[in-house]
C-alpha atoms as a PDB file:
ATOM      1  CA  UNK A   1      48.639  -6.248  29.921  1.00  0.00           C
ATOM      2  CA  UNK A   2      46.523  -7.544  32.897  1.00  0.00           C
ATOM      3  CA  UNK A   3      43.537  -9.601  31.219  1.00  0.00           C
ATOM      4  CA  UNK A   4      40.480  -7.252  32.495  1.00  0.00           C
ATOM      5  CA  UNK A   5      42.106  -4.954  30.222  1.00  0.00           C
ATOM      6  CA  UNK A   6      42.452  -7.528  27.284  1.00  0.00           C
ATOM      7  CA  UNK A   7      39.193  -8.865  28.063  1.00  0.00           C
ATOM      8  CA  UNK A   8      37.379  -4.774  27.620  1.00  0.00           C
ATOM      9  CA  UNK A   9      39.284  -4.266  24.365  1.00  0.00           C
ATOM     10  CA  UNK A  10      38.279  -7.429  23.136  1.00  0.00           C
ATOM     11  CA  UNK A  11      34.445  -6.675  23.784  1.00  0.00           C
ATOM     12  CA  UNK A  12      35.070  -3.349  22.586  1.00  0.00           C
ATOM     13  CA  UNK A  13      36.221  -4.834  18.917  1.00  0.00           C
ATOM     14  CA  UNK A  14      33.522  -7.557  18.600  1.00  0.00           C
ATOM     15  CA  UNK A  15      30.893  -4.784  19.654  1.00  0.00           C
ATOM     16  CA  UNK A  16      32.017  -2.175  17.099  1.00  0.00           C
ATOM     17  CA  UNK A  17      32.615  -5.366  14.367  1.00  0.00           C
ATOM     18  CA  UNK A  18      28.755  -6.684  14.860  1.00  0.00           C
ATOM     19  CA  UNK A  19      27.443  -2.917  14.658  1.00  0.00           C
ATOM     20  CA  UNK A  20      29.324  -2.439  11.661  1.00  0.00           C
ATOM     21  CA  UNK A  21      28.546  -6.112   9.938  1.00  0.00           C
ATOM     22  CA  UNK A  22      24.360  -4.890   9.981  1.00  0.00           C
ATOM     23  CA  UNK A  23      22.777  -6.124   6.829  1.00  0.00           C
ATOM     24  CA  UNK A  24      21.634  -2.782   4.827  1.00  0.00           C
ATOM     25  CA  UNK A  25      17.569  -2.341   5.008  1.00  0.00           C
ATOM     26  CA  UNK A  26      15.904  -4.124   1.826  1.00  0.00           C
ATOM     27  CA  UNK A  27      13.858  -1.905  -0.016  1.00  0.00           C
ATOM     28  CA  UNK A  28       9.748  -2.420   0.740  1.00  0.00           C
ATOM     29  CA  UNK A  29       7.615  -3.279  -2.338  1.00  0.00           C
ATOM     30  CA  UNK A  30       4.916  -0.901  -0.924  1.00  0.00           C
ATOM     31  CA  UNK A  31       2.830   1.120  -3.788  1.00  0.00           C
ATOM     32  CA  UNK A  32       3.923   4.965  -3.961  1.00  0.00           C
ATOM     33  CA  UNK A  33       1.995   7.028  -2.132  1.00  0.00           C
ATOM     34  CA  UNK A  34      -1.246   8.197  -4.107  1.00  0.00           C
ATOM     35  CA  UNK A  35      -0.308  11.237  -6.136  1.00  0.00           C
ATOM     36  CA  UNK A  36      -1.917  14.545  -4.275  1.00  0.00           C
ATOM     37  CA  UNK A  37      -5.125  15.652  -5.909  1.00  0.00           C
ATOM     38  CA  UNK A  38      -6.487  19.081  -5.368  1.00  0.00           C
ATOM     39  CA  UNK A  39      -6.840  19.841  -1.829  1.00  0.00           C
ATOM     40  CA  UNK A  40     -10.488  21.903  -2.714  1.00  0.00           C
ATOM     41  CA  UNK A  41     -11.808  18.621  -4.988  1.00  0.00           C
ATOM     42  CA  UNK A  42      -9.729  15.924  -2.622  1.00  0.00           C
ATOM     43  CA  UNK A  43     -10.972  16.194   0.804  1.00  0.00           C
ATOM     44  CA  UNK A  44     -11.772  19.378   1.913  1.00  0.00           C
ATOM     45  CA  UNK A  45      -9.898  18.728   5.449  1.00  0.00           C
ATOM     46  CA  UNK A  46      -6.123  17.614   4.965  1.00  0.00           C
ATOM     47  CA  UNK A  47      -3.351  17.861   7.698  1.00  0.00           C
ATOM     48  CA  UNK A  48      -0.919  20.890   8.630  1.00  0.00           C
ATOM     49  CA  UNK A  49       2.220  19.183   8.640  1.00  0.00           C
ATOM     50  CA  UNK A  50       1.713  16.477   6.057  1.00  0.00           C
ATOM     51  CA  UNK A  51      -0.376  18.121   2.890  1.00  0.00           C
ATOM     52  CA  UNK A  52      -0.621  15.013   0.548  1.00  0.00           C
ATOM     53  CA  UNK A  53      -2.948  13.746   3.363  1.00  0.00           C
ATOM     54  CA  UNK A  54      -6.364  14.761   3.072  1.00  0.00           C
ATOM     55  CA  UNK A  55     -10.132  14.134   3.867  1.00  0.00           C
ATOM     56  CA  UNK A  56     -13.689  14.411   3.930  1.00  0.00           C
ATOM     57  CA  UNK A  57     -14.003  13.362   7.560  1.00  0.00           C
ATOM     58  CA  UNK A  58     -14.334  16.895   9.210  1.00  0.00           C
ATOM     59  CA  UNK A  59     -12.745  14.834  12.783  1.00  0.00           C
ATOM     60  CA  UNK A  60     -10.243  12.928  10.595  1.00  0.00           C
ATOM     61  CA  UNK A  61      -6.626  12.944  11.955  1.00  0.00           C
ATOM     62  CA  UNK A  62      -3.426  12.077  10.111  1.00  0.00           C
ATOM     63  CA  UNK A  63      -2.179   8.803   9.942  1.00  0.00           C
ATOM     64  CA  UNK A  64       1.296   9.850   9.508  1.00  0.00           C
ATOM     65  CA  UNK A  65       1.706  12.163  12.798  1.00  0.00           C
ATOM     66  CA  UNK A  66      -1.833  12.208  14.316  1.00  0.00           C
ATOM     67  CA  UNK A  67      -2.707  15.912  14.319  1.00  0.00           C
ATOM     68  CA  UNK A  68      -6.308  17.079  13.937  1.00  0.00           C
ATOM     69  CA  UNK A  69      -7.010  17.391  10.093  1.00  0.00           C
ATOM     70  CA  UNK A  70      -8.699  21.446   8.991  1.00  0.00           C
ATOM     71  CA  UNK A  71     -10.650  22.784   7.035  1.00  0.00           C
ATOM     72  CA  UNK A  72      -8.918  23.517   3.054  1.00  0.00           C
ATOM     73  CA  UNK A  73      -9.872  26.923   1.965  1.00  0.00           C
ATOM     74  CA  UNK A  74      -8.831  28.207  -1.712  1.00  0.00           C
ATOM     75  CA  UNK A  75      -6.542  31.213  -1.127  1.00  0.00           C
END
C-alpha cells in the first residue's frame, strides 16, 4: 500500500480508539429536585413545558428552558 493510504487508516483507528476509550460521566451529588407541591398552593404561575417549576413571580421565567411562566388555574 502507498503510505498516504497507511497513514489515513492509521488516523482513522486511533480516532475511533480515543472516541471509544471516553471515561463514562460520574454521577453528580446534586439534591433531587424538590418534590412538586400543588400548583394552586405552590406558586400560582409555573411553566408550560416544565410543570414541577413554579412561582409567585407573575414575570418569572423557567430556569430550565426560559419560557414565560402563567397563570395556574384549578380546572
Amino acid at each position: 500500500m502507498s503510505r498516504p493510504v497507511v497513514l489515513g487508516i492509521a488516523a482513522l483507528l486511533s480516532g475511533i480508539a480515543a472516541c471509544a476509550a471516553k471515561p463514562a460521566p460520574q454521577a453528580t451529588n446534586a439534591a433531587p429536585p424538590a418534590a412538586p407541591t400543588s400548583n394552586a398552593a405552590a406558586g400560582k404561575y409555573q411553566c408550560p413545558m416544565h410543570k414541577d417549576q413554579v412561582s409567585a413571580d407573575p414575570n418569572a421565567h423557567c430556569p430550565v428552558c426560559g419560557m414565560h411562566m402563567v397563570k395556574v388555574t384549578d380546572k
